[in-house]
PDB file of N, CA and C in Angstrom:
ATOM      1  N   UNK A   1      91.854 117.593  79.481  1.00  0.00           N
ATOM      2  CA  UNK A   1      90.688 117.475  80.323  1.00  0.00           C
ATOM      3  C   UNK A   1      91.142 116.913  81.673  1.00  0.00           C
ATOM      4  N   UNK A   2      90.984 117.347  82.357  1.00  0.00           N
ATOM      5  CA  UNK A   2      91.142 117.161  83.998  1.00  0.00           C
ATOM      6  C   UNK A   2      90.218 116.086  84.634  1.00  0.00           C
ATOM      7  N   UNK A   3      90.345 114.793  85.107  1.00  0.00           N
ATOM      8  CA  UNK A   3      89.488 114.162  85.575  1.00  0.00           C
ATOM      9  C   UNK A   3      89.696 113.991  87.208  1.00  0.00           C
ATOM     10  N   UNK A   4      88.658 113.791  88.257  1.00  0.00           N
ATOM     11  CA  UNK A   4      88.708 113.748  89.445  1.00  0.00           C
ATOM     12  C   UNK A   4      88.772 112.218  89.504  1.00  0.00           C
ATOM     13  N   UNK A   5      90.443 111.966  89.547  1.00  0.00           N
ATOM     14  CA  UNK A   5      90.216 110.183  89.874  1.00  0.00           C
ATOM     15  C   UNK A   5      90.090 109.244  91.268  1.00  0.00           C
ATOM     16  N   UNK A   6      89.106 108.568  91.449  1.00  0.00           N
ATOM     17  CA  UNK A   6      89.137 107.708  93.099  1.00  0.00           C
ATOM     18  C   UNK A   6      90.680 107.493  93.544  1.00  0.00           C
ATOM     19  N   UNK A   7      90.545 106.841  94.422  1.00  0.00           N
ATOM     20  CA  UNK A   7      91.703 106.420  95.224  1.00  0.00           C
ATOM     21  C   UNK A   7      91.457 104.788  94.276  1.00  0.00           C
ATOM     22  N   UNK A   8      92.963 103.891  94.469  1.00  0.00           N
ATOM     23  CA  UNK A   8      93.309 103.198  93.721  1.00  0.00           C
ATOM     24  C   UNK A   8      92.669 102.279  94.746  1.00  0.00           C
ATOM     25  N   UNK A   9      91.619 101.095  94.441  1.00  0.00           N
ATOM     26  CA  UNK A   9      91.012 100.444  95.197  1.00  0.00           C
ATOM     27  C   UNK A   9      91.676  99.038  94.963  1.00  0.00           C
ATOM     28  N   UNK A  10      91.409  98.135  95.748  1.00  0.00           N
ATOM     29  CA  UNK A  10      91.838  96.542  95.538  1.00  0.00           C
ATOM     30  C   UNK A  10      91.542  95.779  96.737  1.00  0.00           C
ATOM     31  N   UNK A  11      91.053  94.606  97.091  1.00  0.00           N
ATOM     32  CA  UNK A  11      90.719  93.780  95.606  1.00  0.00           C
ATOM     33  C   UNK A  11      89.605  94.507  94.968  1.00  0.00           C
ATOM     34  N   UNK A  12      89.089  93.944  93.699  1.00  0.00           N
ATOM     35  CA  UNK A  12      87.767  93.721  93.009  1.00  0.00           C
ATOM     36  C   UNK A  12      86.991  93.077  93.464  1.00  0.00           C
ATOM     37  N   UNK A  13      86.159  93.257  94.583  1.00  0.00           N
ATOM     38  CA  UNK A  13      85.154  92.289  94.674  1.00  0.00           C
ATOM     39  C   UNK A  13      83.898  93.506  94.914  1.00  0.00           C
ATOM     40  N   UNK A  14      82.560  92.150  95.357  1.00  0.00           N
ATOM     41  CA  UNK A  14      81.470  93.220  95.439  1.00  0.00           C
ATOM     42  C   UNK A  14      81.564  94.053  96.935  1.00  0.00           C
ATOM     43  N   UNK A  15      81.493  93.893  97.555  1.00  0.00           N
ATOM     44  CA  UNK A  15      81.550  94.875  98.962  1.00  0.00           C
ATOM     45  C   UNK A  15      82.581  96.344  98.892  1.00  0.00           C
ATOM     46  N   UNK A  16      83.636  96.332  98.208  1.00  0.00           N
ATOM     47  CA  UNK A  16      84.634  97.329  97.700  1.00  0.00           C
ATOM     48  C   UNK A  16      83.715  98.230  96.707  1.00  0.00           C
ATOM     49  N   UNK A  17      82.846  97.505  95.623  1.00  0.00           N
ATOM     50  CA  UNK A  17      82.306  98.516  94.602  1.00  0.00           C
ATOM     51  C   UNK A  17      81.224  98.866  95.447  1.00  0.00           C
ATOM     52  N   UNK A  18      80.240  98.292  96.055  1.00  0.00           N
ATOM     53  CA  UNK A  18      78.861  98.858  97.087  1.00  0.00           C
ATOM     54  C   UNK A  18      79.636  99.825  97.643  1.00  0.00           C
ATOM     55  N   UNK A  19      80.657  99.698  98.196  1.00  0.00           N
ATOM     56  CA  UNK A  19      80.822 100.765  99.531  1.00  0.00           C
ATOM     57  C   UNK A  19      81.659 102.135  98.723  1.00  0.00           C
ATOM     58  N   UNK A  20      82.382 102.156  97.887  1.00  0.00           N
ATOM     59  CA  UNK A  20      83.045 102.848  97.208  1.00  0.00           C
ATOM     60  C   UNK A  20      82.445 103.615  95.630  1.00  0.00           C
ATOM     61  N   UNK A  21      81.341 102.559  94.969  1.00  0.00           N
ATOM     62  CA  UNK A  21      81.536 103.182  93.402  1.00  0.00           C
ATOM     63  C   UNK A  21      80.081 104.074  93.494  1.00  0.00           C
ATOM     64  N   UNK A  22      80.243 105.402  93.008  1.00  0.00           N
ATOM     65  CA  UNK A  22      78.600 105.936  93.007  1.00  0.00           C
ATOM     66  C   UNK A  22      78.178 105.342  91.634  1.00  0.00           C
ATOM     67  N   UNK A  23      76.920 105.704  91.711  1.00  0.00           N
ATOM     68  CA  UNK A  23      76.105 105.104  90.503  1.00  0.00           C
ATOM     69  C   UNK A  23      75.506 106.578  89.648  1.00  0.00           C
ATOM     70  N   UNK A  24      76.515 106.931  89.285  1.00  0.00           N
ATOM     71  CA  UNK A  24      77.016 107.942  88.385  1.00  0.00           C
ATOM     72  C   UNK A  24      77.414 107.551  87.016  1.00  0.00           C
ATOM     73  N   UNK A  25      77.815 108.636  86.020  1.00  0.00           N
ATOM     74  CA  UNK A  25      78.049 108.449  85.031  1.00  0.00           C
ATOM     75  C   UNK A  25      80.019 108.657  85.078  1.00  0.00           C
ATOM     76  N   UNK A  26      80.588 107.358  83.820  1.00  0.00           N
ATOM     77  CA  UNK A  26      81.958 107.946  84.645  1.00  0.00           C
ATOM     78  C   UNK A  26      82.932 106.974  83.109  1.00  0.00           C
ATOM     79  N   UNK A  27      83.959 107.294  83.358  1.00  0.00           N
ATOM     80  CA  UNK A  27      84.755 106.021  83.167  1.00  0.00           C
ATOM     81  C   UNK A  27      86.163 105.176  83.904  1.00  0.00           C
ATOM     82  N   UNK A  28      85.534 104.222  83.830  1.00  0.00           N
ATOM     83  CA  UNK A  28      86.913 103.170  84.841  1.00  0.00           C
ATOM     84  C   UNK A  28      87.895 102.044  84.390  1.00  0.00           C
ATOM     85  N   UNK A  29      89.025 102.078  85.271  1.00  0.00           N
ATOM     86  CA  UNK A  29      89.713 101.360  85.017  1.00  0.00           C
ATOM     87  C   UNK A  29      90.161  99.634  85.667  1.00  0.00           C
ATOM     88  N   UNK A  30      90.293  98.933  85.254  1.00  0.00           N
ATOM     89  CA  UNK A  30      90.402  97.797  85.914  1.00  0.00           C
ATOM     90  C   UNK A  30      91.531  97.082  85.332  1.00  0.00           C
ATOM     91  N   UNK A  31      92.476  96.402  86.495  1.00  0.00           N
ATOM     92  CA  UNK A  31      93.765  96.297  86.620  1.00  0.00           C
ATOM     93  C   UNK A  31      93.978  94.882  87.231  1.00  0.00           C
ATOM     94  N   UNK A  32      95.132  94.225  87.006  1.00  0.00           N
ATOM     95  CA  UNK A  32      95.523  92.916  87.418  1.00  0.00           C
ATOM     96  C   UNK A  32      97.103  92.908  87.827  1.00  0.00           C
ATOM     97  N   UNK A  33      97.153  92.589  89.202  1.00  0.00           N
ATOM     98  CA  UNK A  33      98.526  92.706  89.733  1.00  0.00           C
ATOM     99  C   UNK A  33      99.274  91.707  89.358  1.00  0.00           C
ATOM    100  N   UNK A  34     100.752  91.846  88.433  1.00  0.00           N
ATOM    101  CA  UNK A  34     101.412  90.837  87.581  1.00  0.00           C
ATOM    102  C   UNK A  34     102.759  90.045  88.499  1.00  0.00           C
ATOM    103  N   UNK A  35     102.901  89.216  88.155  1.00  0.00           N
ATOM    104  CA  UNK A  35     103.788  88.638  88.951  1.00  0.00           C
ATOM    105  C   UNK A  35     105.417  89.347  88.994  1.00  0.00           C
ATOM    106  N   UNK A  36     105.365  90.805  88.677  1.00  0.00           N
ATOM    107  CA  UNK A  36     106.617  91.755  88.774  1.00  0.00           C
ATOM    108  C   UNK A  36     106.069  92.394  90.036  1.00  0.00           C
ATOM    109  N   UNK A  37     104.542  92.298  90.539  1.00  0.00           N
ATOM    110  CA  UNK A  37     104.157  93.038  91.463  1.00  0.00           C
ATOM    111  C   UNK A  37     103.904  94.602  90.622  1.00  0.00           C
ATOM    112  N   UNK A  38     103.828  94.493  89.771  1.00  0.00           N
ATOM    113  CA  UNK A  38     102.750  95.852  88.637  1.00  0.00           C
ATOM    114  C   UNK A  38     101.696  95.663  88.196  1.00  0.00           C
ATOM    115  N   UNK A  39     101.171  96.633  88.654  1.00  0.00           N
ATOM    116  CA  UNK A  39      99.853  96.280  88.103  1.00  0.00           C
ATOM    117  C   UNK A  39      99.457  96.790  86.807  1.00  0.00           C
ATOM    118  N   UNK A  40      99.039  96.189  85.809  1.00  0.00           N
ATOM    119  CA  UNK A  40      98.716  96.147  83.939  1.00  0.00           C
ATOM    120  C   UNK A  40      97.054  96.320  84.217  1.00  0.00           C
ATOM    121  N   UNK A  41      96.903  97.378  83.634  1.00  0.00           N
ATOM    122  CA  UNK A  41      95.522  97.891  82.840  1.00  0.00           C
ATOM    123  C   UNK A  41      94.954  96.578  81.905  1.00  0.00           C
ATOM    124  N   UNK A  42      93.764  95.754  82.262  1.00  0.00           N
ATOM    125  CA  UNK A  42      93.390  95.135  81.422  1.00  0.00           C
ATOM    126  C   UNK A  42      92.018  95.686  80.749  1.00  0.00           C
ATOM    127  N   UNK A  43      91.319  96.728  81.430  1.00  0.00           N
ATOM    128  CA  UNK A  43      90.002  96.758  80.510  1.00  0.00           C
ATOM    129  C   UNK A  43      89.865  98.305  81.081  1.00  0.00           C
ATOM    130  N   UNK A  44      89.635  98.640  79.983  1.00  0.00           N
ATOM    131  CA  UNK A  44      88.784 100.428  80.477  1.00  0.00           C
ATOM    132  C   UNK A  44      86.983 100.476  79.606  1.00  0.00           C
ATOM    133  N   UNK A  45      86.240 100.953  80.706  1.00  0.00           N
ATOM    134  CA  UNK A  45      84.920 101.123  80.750  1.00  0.00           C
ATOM    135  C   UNK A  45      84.620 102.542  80.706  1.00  0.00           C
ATOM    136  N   UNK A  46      83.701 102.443  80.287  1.00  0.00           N
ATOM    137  CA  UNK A  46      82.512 103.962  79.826  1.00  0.00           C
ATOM    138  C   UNK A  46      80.959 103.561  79.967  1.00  0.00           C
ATOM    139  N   UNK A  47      80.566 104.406  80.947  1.00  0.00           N
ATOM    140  CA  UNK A  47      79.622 103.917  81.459  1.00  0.00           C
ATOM    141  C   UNK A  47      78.597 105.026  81.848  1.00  0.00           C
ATOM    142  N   UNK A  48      77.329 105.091  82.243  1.00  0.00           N
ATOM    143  CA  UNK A  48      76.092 105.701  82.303  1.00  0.00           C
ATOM    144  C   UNK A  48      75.819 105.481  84.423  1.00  0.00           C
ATOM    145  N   UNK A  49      76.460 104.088  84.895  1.00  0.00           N
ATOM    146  CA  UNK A  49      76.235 103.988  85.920  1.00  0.00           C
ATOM    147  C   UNK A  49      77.261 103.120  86.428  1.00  0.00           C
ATOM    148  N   UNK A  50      78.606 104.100  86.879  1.00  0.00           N
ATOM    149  CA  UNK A  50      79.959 103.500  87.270  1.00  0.00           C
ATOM    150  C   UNK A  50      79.606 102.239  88.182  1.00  0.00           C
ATOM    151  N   UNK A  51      78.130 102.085  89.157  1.00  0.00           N
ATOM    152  CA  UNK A  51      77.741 101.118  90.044  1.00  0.00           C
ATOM    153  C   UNK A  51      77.805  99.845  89.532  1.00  0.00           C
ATOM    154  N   UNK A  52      76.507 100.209  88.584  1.00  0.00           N
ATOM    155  CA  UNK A  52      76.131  98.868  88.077  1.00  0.00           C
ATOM    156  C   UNK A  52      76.958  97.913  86.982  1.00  0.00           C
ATOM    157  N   UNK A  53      77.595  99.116  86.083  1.00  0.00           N
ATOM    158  CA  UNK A  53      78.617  98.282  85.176  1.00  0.00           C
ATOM    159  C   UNK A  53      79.767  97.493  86.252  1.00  0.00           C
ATOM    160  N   UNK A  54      80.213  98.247  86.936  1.00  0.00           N
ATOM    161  CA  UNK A  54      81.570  97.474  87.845  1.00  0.00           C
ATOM    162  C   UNK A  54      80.543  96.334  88.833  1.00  0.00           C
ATOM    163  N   UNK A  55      79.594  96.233  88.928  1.00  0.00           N
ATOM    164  CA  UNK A  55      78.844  95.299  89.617  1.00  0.00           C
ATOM    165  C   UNK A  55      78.647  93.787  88.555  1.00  0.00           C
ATOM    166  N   UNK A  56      78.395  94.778  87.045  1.00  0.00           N
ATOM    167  CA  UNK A  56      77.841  93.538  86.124  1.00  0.00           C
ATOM    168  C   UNK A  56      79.180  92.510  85.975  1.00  0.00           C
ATOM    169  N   UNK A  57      80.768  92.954  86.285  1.00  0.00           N
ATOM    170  CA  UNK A  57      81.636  92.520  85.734  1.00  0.00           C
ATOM    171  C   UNK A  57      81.758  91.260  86.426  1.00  0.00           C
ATOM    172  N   UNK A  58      81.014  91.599  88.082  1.00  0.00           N
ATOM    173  CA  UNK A  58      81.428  89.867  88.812  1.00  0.00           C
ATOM    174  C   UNK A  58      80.007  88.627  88.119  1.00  0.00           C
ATOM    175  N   UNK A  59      79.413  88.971  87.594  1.00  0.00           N
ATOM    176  CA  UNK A  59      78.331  88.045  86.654  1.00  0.00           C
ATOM    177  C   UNK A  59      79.329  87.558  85.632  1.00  0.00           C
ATOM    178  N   UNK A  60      78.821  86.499  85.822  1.00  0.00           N
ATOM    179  CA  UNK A  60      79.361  86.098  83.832  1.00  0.00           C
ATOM    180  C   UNK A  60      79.942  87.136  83.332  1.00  0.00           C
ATOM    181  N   UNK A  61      80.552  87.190  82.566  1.00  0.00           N
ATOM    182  CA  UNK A  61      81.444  88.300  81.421  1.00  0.00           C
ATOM    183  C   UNK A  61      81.238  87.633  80.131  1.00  0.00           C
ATOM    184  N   UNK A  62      80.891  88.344  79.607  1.00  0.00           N
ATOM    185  CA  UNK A  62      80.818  88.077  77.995  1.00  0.00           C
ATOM    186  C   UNK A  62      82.060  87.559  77.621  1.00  0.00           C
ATOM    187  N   UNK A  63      83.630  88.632  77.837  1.00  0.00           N
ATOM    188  CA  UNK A  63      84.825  88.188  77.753  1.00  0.00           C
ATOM    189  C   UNK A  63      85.220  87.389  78.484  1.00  0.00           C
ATOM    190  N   UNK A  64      85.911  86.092  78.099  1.00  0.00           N
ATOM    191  CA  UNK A  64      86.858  85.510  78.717  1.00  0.00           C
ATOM    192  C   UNK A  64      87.843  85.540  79.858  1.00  0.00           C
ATOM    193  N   UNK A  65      88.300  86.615  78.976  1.00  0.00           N
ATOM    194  CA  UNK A  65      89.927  87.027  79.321  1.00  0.00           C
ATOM    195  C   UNK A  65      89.465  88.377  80.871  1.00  0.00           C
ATOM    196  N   UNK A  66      88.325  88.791  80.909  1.00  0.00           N
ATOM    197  CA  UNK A  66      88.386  89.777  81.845  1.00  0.00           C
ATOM    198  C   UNK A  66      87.675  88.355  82.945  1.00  0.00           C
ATOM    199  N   UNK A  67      86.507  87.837  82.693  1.00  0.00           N
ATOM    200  CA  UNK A  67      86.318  87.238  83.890  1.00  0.00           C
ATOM    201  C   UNK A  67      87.595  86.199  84.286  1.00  0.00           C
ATOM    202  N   UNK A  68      88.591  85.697  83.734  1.00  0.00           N
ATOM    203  CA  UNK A  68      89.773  84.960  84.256  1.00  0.00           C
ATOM    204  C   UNK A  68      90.498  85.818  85.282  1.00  0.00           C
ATOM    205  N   UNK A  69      90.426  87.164  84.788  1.00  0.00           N
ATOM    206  CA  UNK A  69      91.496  88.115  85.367  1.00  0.00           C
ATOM    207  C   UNK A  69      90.807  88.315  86.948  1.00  0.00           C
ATOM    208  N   UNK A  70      89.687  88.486  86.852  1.00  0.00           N
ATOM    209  CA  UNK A  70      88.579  88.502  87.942  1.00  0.00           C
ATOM    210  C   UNK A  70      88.388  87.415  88.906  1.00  0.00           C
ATOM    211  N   UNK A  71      88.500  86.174  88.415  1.00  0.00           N
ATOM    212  CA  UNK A  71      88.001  85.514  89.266  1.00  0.00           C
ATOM    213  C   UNK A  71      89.578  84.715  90.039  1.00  0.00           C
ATOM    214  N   UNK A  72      90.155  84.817  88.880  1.00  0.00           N
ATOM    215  CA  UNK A  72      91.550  84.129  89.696  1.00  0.00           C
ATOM    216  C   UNK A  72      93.070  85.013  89.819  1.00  0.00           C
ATOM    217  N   UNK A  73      92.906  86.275  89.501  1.00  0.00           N
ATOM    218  CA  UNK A  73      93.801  86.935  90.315  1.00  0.00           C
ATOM    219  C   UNK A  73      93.650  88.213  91.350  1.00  0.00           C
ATOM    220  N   UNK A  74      94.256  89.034  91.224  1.00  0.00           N
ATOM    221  CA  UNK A  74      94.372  89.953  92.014  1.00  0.00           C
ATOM    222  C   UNK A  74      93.929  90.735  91.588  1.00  0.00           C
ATOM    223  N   UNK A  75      92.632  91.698  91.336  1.00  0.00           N
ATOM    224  CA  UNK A  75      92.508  92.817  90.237  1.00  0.00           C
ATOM    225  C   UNK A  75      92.366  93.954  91.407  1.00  0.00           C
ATOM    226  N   UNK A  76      92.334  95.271  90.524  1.00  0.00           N
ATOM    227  CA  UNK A  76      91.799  96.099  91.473  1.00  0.00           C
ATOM    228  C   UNK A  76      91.522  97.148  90.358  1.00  0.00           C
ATOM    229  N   UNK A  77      91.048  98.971  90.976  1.00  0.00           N
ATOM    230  CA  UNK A  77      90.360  99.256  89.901  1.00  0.00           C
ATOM    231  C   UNK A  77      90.726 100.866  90.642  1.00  0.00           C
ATOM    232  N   UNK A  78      89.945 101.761  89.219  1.00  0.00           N
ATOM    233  CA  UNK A  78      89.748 103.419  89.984  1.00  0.00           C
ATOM    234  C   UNK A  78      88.732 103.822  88.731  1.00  0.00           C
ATOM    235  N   UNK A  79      87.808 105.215  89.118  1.00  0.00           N
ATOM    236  CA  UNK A  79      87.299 105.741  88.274  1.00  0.00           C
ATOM    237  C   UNK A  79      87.127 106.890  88.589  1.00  0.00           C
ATOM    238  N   UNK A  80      86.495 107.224  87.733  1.00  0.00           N
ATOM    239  CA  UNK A  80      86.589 109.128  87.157  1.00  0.00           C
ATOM    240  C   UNK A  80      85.200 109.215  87.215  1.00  0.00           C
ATOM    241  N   UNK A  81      84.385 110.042  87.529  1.00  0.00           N
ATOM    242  CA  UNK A  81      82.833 110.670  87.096  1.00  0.00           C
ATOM    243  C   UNK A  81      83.079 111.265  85.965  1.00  0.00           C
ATOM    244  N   UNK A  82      82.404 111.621  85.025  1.00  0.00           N
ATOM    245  CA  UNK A  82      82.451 112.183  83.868  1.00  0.00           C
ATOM    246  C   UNK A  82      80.891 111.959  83.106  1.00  0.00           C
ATOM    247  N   UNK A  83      80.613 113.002  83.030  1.00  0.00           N
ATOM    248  CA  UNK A  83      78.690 113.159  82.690  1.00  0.00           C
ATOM    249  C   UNK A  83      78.702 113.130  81.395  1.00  0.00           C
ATOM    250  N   UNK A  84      79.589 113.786  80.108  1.00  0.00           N
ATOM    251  CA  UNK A  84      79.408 113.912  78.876  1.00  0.00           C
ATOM    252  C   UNK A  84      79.871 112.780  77.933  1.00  0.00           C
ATOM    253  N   UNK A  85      78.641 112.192  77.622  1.00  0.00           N
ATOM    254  CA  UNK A  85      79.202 111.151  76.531  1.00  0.00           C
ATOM    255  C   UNK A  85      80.502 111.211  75.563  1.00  0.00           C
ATOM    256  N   UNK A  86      80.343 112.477  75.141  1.00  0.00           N
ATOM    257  CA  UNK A  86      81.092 112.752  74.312  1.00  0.00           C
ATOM    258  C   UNK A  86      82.990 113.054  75.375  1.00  0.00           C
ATOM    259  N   UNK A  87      82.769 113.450  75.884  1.00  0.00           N
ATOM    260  CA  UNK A  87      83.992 113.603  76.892  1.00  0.00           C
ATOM    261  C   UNK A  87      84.442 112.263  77.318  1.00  0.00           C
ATOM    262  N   UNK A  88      83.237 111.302  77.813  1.00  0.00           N
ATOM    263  CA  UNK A  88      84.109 109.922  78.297  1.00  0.00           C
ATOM    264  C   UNK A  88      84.488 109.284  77.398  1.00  0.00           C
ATOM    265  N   UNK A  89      83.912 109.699  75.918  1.00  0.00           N
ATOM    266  CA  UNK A  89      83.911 108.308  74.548  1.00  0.00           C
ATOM    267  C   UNK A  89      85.890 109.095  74.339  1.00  0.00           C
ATOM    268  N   UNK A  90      85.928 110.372  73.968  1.00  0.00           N
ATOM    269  CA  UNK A  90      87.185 110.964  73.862  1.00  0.00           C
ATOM    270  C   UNK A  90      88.493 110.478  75.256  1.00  0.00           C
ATOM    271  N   UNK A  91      88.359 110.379  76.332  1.00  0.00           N
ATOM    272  CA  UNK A  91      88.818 109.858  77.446  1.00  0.00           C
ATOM    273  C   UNK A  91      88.754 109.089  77.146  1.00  0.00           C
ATOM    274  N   UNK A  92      88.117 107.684  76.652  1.00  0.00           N
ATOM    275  CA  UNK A  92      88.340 106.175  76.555  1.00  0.00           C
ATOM    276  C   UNK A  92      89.427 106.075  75.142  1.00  0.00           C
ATOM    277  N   UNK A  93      89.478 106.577  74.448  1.00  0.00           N
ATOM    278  CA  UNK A  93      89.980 106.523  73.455  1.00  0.00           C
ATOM    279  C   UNK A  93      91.713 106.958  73.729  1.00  0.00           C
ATOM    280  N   UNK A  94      91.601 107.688  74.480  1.00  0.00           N
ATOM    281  CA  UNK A  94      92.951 108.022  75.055  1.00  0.00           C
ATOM    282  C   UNK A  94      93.900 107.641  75.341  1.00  0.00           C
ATOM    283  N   UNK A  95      93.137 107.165  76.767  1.00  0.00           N
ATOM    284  CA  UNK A  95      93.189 106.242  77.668  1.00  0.00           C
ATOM    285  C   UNK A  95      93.745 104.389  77.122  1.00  0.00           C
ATOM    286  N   UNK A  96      92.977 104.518  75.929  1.00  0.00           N
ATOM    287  CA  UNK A  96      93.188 103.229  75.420  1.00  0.00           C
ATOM    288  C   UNK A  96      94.529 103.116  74.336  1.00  0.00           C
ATOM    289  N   UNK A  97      94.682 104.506  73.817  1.00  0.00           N
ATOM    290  CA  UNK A  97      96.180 104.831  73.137  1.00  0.00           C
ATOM    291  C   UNK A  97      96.864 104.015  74.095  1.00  0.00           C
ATOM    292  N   UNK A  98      97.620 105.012  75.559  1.00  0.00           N
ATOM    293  CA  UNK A  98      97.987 105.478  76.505  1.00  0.00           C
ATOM    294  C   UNK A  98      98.339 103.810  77.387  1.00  0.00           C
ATOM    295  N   UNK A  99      97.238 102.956  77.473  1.00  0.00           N
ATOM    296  CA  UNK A  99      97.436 101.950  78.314  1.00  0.00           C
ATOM    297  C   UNK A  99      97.250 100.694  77.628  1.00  0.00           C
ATOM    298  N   UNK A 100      96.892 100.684  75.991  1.00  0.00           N
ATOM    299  CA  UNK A 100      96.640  99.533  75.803  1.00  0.00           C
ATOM    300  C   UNK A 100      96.321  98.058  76.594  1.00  0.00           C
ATOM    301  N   UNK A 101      95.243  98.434  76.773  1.00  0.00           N
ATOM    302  CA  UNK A 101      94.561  96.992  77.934  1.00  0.00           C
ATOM    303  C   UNK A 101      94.201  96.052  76.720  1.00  0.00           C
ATOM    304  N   UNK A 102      94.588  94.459  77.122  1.00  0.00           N
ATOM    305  CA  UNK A 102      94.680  93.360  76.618  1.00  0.00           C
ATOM    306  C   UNK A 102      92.891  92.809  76.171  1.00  0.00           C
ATOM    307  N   UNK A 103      92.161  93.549  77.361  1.00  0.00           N
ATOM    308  CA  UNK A 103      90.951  92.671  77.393  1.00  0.00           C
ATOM    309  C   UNK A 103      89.765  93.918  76.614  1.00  0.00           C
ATOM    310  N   UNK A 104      90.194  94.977  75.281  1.00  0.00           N
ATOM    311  CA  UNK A 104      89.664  95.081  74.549  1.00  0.00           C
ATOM    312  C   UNK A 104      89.715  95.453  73.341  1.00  0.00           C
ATOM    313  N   UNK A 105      89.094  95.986  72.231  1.00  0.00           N
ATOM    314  CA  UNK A 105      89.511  96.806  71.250  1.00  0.00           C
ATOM    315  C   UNK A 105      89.402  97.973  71.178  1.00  0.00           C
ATOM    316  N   UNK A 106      90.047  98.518  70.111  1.00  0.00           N
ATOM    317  CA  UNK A 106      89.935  99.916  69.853  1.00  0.00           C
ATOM    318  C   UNK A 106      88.958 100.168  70.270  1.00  0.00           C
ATOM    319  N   UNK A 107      87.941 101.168  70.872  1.00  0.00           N
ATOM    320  CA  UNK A 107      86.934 102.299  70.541  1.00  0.00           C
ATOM    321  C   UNK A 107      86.709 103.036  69.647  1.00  0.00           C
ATOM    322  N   UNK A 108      88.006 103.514  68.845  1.00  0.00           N
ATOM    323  CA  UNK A 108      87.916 104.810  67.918  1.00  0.00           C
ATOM    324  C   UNK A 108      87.835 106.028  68.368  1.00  0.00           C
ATOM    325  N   UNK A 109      87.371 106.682  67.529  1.00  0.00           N
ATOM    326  CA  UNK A 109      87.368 107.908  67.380  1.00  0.00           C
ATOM    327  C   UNK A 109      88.560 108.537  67.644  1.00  0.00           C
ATOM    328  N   UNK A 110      88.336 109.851  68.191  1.00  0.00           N
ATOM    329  CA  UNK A 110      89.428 110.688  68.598  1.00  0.00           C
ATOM    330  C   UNK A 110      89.666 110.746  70.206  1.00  0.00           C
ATOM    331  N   UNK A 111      91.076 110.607  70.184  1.00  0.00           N
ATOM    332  CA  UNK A 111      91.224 110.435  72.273  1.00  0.00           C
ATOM    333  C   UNK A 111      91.562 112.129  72.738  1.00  0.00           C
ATOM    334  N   UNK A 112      91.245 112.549  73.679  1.00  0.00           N
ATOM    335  CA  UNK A 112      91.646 113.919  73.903  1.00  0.00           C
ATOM    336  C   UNK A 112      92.618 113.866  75.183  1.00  0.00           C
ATOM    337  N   UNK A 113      93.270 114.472  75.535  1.00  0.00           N
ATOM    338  CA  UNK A 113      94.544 114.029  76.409  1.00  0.00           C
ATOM    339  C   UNK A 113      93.412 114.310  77.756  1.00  0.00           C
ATOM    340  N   UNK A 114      93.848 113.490  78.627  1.00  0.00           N
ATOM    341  CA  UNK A 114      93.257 113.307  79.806  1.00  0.00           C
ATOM    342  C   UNK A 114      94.457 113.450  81.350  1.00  0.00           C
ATOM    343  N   UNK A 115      94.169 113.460  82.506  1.00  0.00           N
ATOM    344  CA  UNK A 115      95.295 113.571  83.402  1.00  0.00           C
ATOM    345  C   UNK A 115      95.242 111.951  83.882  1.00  0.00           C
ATOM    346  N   UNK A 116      96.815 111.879  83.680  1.00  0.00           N
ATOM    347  CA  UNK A 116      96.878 110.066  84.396  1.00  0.00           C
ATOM    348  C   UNK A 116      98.436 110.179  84.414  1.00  0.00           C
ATOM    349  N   UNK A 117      98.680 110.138  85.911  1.00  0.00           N
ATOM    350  CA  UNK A 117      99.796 109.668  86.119  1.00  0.00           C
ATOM    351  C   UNK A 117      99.970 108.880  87.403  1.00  0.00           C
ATOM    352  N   UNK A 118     100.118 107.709  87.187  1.00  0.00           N
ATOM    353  CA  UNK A 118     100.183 106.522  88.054  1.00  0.00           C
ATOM    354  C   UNK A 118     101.821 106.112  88.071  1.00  0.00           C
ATOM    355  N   UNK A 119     101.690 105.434  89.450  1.00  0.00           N
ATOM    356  CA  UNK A 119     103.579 105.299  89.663  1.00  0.00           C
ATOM    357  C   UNK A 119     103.793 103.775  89.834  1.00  0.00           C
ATOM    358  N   UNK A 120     102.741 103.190  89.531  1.00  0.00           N
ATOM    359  CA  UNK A 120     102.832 101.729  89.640  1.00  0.00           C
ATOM    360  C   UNK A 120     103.280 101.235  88.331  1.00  0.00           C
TER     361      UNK A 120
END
């Protein structure tokens, strides 16, 4: 499956997601620059409204470990539009093989190969 991915944004804050994220259906990635200067995948999202979820993340976080990553380092992020539930739940699953991010669990199901090639 072919996804149309943003340009690699950074920092994470709110004025970057207003001006950049539509409020579309999609799934995204969010990233923390490591002290090798690489940046590590900590959380991948699936979402109904790429806006408001990447908006809810600077509120409180349920998780810990993502609002730490948020509030005291360097994060930055990209996403994909993607309308079919069933297509983003398969893409997250992938995706989550593929990058193992720290700040969740499995999803399940079945992952379907997706396009991602990042040089960072």
């Amino acid at each position: 499956m072919f996804l149309n991915w943003s340009k690699f944004n950074t920092p994470y804050r709110e004025r970057y997601i207003k001006n950049k994220v539509p409020a579309t259906s999609g799934i995204y990635l969010l990233y923390v620059l490591m002290e090798n200067n690489k940046w590590d995948c900590f959380y991948i999202g699936s979402t109904e409204n790429l806006h408001e979820s990447m908006m809810q993340h600077l509120e409180t976080n349920q998780d810990p470990q993502i609002e730490e990553n948020l509030k005291s380092y360097i994060c930055g992020f990209e996403y994909a539009p993607l309308e079919s539930d069933e297509e983003r739940a398969s893409a997250l699953k992938y995706l989550f093989d593929k990058l193992k991010p720290g700040c969740m669990d499995d999803p399940g199901g079945k992952g379907k190969r997706v396009n991602y090639a990042r040089s960072w």
